[in-house]
C-alpha atoms as a PDB file:
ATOM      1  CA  UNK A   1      83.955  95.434 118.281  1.00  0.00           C
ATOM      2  CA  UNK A   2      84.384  98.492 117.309  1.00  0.00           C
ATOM      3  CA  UNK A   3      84.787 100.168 113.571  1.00  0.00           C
ATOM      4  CA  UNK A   4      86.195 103.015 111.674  1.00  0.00           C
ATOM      5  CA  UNK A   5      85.326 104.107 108.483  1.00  0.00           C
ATOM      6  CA  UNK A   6      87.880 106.035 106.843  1.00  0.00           C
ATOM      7  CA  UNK A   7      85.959 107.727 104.000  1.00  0.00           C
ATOM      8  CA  UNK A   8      82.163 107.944 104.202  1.00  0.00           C
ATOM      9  CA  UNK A   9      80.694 107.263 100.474  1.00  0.00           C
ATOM     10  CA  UNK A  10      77.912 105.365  99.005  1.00  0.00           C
ATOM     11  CA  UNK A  11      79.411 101.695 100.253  1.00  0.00           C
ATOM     12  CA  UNK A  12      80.609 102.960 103.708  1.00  0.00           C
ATOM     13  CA  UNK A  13      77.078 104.391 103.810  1.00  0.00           C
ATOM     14  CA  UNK A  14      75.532 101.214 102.766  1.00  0.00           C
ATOM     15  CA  UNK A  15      77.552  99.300 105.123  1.00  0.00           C
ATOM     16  CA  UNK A  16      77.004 101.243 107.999  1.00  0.00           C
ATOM     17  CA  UNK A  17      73.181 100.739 107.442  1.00  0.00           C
ATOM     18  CA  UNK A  18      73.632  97.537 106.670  1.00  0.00           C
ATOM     19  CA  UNK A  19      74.987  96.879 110.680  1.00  0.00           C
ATOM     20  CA  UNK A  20      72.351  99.398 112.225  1.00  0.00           C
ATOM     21  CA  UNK A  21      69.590  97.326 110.608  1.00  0.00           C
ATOM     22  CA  UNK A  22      71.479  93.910 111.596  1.00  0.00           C
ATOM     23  CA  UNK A  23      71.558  96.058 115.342  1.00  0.00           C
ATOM     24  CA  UNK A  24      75.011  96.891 115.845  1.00  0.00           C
ATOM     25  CA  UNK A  25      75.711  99.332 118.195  1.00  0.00           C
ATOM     26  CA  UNK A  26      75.703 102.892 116.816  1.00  0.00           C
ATOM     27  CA  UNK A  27      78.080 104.103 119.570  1.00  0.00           C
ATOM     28  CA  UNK A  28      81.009 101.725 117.830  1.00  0.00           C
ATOM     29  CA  UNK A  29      80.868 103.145 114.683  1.00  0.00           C
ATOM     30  CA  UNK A  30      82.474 106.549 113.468  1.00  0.00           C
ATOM     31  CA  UNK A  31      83.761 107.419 110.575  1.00  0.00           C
ATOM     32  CA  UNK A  32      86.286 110.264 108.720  1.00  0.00           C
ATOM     33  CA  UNK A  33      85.159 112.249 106.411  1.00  0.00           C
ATOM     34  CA  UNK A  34      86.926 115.406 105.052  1.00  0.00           C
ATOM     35  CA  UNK A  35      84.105 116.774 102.876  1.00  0.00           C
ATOM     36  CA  UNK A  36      81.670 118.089 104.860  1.00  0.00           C
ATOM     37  CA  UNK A  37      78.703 117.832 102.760  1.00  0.00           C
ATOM     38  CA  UNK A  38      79.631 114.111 103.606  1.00  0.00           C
ATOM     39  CA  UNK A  39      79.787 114.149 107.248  1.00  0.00           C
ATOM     40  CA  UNK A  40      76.534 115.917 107.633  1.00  0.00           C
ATOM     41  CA  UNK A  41      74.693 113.649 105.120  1.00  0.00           C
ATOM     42  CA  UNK A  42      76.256 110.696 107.204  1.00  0.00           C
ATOM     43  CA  UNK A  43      75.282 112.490 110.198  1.00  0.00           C
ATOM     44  CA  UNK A  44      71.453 112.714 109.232  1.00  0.00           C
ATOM     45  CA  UNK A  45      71.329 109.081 107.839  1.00  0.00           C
ATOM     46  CA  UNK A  46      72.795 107.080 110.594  1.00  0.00           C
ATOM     47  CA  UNK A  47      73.274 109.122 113.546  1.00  0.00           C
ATOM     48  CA  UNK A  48      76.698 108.427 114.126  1.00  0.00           C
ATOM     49  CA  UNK A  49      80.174 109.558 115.262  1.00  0.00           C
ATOM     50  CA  UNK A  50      81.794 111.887 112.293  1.00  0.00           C
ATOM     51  CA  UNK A  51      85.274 113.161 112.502  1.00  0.00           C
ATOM     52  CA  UNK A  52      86.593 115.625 109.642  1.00  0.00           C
ATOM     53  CA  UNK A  53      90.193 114.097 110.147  1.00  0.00           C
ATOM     54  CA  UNK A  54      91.983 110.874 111.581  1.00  0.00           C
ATOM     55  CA  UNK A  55      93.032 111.062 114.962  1.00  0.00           C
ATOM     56  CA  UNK A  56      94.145 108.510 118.007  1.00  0.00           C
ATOM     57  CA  UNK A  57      90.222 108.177 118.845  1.00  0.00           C
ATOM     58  CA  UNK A  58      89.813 106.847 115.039  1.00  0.00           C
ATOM     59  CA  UNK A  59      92.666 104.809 114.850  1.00  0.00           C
ATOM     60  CA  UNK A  60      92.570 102.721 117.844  1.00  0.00           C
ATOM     61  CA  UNK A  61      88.961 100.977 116.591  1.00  0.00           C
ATOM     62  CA  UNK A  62      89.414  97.461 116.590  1.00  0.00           C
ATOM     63  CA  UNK A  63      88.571  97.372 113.222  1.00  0.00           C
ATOM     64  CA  UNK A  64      90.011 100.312 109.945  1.00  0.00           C
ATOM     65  CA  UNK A  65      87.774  99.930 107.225  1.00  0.00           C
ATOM     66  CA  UNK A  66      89.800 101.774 104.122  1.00  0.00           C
ATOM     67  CA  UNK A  67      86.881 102.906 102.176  1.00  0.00           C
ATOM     68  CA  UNK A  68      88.000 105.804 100.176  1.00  0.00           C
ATOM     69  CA  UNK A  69      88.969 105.941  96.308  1.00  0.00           C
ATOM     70  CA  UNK A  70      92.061 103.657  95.448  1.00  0.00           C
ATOM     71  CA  UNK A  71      93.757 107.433  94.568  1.00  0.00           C
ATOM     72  CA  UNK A  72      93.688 108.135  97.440  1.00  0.00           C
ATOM     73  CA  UNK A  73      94.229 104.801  99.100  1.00  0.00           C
ATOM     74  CA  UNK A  74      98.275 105.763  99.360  1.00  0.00           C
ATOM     75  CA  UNK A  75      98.111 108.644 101.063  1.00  0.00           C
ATOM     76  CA  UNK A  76      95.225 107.768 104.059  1.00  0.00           C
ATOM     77  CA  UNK A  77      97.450 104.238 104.197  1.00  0.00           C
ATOM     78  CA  UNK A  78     100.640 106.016 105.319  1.00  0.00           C
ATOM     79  CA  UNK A  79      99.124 108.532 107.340  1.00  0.00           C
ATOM     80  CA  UNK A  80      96.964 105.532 109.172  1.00  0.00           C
ATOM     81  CA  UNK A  81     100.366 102.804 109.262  1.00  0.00           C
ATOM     82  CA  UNK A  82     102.443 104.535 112.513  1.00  0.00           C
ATOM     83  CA  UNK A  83      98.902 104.379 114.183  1.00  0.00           C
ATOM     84  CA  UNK A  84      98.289 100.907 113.676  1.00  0.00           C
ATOM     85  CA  UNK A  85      99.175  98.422 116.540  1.00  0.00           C
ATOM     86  CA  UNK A  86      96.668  95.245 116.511  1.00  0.00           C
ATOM     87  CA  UNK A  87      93.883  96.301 114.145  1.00  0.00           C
ATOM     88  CA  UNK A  88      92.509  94.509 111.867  1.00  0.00           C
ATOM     89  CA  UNK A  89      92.258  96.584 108.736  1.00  0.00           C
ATOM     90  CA  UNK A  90      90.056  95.835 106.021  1.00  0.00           C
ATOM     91  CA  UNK A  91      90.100  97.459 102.277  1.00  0.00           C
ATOM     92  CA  UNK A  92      87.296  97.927  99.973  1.00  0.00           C
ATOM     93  CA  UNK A  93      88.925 100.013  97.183  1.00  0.00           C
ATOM     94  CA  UNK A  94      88.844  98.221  94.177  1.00  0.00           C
ATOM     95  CA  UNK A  95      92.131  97.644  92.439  1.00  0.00           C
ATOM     96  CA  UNK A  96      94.683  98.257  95.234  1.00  0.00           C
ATOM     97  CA  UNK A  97      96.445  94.852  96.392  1.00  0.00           C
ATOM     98  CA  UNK A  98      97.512  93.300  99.806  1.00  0.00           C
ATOM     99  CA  UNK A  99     101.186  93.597  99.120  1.00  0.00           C
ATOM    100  CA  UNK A 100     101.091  97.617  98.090  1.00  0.00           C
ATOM    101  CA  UNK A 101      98.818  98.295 100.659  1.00  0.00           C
ATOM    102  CA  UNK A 102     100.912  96.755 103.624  1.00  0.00           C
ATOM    103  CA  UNK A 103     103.799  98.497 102.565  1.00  0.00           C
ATOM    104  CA  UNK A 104     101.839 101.704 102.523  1.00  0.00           C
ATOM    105  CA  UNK A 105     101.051 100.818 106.063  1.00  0.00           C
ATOM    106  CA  UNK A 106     104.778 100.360 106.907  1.00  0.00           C
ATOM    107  CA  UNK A 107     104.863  96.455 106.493  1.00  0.00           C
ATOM    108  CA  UNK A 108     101.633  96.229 108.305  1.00  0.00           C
ATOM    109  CA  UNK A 109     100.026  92.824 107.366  1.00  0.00           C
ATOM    110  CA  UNK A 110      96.305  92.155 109.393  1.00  0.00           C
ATOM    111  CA  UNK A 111      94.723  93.144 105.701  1.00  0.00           C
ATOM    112  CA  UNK A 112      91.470  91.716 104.103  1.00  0.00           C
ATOM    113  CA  UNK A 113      90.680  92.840 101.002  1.00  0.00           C
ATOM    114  CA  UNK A 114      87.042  92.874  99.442  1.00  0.00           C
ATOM    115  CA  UNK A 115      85.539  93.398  96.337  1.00  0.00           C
ATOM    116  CA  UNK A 116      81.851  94.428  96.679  1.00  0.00           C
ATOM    117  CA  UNK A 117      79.268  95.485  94.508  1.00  0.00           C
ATOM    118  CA  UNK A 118      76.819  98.209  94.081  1.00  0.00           C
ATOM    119  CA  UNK A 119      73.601  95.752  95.144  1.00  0.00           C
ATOM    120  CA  UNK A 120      74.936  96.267  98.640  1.00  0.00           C
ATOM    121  CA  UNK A 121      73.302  99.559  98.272  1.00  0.00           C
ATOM    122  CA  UNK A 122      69.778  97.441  98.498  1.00  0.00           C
ATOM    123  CA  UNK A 123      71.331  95.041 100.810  1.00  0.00           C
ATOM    124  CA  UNK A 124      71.275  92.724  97.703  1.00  0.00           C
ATOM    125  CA  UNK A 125      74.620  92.791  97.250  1.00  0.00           C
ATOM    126  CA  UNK A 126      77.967  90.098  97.052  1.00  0.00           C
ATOM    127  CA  UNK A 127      81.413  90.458  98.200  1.00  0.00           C
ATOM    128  CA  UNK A 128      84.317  89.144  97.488  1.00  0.00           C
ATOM    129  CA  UNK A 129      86.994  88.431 100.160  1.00  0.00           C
ATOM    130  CA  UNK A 130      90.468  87.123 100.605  1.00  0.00           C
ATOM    131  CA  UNK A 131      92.264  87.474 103.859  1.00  0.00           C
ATOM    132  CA  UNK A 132      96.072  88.069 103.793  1.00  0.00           C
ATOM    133  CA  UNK A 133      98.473  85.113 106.166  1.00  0.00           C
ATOM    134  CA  UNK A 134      98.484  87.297 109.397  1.00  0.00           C
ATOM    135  CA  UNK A 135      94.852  87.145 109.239  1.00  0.00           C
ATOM    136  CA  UNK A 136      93.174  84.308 112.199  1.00  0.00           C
ATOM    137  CA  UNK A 137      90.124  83.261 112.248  1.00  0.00           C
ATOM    138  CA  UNK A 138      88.572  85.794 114.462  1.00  0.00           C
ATOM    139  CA  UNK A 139      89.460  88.574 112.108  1.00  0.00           C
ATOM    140  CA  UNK A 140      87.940  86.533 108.809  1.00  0.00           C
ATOM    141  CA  UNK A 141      84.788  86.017 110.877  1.00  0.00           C
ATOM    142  CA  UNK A 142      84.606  89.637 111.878  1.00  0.00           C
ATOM    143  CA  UNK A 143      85.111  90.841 108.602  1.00  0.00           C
ATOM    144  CA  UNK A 144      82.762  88.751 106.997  1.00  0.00           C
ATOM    145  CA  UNK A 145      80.401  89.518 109.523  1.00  0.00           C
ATOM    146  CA  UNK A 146      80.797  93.406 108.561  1.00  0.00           C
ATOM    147  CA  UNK A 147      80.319  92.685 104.943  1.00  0.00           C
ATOM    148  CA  UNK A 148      77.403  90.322 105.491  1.00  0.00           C
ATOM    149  CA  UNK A 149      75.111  93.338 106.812  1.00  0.00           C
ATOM    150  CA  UNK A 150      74.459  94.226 102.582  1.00  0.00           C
ATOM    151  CA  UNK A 151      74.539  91.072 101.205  1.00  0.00           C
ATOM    152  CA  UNK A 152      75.737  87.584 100.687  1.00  0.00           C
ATOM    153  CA  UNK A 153      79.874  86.672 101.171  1.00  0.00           C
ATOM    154  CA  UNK A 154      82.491  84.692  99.084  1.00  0.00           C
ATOM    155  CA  UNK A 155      85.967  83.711 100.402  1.00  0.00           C
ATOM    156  CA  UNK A 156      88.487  83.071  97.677  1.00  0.00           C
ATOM    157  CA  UNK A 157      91.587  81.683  98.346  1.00  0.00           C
ATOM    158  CA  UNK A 158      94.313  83.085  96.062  1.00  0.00           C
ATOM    159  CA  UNK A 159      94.477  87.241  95.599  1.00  0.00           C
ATOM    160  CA  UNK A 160      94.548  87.272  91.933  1.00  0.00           C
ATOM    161  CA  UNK A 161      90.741  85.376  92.099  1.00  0.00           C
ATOM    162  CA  UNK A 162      89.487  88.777  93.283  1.00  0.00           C
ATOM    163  CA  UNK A 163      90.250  90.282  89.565  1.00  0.00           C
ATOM    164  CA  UNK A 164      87.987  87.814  88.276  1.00  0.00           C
ATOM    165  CA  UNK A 165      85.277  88.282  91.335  1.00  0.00           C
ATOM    166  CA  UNK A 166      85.705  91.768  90.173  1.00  0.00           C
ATOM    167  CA  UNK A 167      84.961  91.300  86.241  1.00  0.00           C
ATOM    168  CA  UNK A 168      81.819  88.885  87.250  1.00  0.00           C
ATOM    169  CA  UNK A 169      80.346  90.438  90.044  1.00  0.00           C
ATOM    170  CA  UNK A 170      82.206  93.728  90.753  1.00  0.00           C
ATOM    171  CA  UNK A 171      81.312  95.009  87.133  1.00  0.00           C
ATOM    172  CA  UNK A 172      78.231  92.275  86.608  1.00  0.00           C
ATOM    173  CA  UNK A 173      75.600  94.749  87.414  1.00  0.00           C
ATOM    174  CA  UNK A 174      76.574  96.766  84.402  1.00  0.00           C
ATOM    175  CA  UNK A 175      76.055  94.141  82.360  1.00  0.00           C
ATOM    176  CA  UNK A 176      72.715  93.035  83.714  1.00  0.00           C
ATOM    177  CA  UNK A 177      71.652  96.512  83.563  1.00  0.00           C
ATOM    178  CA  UNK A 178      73.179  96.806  79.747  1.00  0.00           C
ATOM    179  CA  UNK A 179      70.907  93.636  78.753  1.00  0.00           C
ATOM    180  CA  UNK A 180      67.780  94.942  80.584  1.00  0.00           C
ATOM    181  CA  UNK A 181      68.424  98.428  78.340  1.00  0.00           C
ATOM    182  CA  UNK A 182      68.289  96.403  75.267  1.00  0.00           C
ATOM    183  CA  UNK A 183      64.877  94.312  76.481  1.00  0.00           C
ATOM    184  CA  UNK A 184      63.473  97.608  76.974  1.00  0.00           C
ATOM    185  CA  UNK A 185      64.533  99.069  73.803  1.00  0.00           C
ATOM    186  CA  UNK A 186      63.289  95.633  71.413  1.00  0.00           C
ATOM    187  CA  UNK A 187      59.902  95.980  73.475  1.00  0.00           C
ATOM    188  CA  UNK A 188      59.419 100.197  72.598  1.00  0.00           C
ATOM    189  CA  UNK A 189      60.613  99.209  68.767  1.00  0.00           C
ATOM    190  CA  UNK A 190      57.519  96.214  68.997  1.00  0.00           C
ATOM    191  CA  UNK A 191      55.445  99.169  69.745  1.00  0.00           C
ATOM    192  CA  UNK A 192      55.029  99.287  73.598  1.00  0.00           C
ATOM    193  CA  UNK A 193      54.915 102.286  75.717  1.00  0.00           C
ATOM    194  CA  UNK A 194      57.922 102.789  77.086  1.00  0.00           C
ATOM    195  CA  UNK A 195      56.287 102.769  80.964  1.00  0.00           C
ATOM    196  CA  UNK A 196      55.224  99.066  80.174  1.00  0.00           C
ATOM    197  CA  UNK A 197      58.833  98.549  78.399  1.00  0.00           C
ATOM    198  CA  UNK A 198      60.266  99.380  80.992  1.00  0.00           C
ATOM    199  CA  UNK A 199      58.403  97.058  83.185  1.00  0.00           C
ATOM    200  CA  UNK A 200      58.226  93.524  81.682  1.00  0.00           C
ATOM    201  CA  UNK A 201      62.203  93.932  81.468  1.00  0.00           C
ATOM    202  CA  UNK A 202      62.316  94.509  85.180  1.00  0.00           C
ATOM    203  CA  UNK A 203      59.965  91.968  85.879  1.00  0.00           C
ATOM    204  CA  UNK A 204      61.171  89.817  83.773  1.00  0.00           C
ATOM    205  CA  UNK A 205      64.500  89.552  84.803  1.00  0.00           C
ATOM    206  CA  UNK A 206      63.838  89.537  88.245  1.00  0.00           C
ATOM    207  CA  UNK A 207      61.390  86.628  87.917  1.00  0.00           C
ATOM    208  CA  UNK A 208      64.218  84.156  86.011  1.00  0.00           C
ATOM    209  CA  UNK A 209      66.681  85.319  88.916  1.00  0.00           C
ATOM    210  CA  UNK A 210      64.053  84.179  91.411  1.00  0.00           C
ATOM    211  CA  UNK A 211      63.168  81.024  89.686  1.00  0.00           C
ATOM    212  CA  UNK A 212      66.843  80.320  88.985  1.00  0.00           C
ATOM    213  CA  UNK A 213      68.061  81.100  92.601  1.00  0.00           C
ATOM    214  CA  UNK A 214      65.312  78.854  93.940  1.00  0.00           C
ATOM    215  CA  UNK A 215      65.209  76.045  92.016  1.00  0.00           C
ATOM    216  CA  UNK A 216      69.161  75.245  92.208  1.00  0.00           C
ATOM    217  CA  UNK A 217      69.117  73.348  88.657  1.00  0.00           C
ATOM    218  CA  UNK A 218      71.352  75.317  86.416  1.00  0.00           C
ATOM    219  CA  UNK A 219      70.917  77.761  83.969  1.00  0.00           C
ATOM    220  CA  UNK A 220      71.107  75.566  81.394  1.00  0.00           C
ATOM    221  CA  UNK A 221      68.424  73.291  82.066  1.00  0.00           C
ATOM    222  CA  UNK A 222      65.810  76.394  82.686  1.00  0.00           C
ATOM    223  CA  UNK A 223      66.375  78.009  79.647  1.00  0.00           C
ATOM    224  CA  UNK A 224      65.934  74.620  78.021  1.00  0.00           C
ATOM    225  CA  UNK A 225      62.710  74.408  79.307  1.00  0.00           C
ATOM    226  CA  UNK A 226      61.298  77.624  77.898  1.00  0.00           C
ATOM    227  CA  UNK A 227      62.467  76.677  75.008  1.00  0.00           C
ATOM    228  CA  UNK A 228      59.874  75.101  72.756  1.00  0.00           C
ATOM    229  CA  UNK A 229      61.036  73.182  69.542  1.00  0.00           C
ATOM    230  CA  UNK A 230      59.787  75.379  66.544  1.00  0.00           C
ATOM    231  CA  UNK A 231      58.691  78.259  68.616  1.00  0.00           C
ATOM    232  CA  UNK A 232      59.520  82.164  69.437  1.00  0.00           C
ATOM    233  CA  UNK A 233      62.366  81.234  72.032  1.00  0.00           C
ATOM    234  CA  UNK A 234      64.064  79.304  69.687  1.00  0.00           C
ATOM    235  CA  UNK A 235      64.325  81.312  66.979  1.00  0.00           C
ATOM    236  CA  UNK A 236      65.320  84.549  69.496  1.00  0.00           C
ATOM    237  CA  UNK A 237      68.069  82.212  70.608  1.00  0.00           C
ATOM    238  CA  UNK A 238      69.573  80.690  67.231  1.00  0.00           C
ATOM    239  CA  UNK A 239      70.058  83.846  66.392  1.00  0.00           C
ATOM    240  CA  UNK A 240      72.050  84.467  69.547  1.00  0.00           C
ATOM    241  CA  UNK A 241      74.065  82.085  68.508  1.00  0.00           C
ATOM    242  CA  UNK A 242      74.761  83.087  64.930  1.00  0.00           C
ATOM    243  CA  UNK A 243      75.479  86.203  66.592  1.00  0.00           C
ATOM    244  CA  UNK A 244      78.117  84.468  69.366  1.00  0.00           C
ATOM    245  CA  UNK A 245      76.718  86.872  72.110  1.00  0.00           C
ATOM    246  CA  UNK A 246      77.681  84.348  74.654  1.00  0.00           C
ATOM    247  CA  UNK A 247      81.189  84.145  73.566  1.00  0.00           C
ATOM    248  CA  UNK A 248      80.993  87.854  73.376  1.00  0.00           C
ATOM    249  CA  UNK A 249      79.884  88.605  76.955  1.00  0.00           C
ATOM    250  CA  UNK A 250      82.486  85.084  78.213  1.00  0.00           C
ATOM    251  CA  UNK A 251      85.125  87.566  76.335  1.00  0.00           C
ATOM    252  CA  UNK A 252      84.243  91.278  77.721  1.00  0.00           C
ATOM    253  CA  UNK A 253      83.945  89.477  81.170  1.00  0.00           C
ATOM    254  CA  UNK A 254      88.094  87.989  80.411  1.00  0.00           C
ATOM    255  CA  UNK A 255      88.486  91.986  79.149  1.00  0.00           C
ATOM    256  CA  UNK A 256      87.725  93.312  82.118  1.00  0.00           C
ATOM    257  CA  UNK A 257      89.498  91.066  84.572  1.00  0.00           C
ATOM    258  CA  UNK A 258      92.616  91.786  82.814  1.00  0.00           C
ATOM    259  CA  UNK A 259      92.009  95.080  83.485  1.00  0.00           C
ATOM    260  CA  UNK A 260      91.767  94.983  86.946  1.00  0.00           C
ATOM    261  CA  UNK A 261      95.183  92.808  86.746  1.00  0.00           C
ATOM    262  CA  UNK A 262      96.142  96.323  85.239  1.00  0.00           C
ATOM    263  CA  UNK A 263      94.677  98.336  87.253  1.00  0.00           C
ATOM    264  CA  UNK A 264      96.182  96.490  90.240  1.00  0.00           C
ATOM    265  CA  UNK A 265      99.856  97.177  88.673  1.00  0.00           C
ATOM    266  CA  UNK A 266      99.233 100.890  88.054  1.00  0.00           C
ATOM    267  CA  UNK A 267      97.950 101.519  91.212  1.00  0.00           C
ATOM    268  CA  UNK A 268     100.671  99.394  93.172  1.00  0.00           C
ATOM    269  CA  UNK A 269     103.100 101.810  91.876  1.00  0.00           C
ATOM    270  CA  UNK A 270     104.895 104.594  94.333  1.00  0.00           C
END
């Protein structure tokens, strides 16, 4: 099969290496890119076909994946539509839904959208994906296939699931990286240098995501176990609790999948 990028950024990137390293083909990959900068840096990374504009070569891939901002979604949609004839076209701008896009494309409807996440960049990443009705089986295998080179995949069957895929996991990271900030800054105000701060954070939280990925019990019952009746976990997480940070962070994740429901109306808009 063979793909087009249209827009060459830090997820195209990622998923381009992402299917180099899983050994597809270089020679069915290209990719446009108007900034040049871009196309050489894409260019020296991957060693693949760079165009500076969209063309018949580009367009007749098997496969369109619409990687540039949702801004700019509108304008490389209509100028892609009157090329489209059986390709399966697959979106990763954030925001922009099936329904706006297809009309963008001139009604045409062989559209998955996917919500990934920055871990792709480390091939550690998850995507979200929901595949609109014109959409077999081939094409959800092939696009999950493409998507599965920088990380692990999640189908969802309704659209409006991917605004909270994107609160969770599309804007998780943040918040991971928001509470690993705070570990850091509780362990330089105990009086650590902020070198070994920096690492039992790290560590830290990537040994629990280990332990809780491997061990399949839930959350829950882990943290029970590290807590000790009377002792320094305990007290660390009553006052948690006084505080309500888990309602807190179950509210800011609610916050920001109504934004994307937002987000998704005020870009839909011609």
């Amino acid at each position: 099969m063979n793909i087009t990028f249209i827009g060459g950024g830090n997820m195209a990137s990622a998923i381009i290496g992402g299917l180099i390293r899983k050994r597809w083909p270089r020679r069915s990959m290209q990719v446009v890119e108007i900034a040049p900068n871009a196309r050489a840096q894409l260019v020296r990374a991957h060693k693949v076909k760079v165009r500076a504009a969209l063309d018949a070569g580009a367009a007749g891939s098997d496969c369109i994946v619409l990687a540039v901002k949702p801004q700019q979604l509108r304008e490389a949609a209509r100028a892609l539509g009157p090329r489209l004839t059986r390709q399966l076209v697959i979106t990763i701008a954030a925001g922009v839904r099936i329904e706006d896009l297809s009309r963008w494309l001139g009604g045409y409807p062989r559209i998955v959208r996917v919500m990934p996440n920055t871990p792709a960049l480390a091939v550690a990443g998850i995507s979200g994906l929901y595949a609109g009705r014109a959409v077999n089986s081939t094409g959800r295998a092939a696009a999950q296939r493409i998507l599965g080179a920088v990380g692990a995949t999640l189908w969802v069957e309704r659209e409006d699931d991917l605004d909270a895929v994107t609160a969770v996991s599309g804007s998780g990271p943040a918040y991971v990286y928001y509470f690993i900030e705070a570990l850091e800054r509780a362990a330089r105000e105990l009086g650590l240098a902020a070198d070994a701060a920096r690492r039992l954070a790290l560590e830290t939280f990537s040994g629990a995501l280990t332990l809780a990925a491997q061990s399949g019990e839930p959350p829950a019952t882990l943290r029970e176990r590290v807590t000790s009746k009377g002792g320094t976990t305990e007290r660390a997480l009553a006052l948690m609790e006084a505080e309500r940070v888990q309602d807190a962070i179950v509210r800011a994740v609610k916050a920001a999948a109504a934004r994307s429901r937002e987000l998704g109306d005020e870009l839909g808009k011609d």
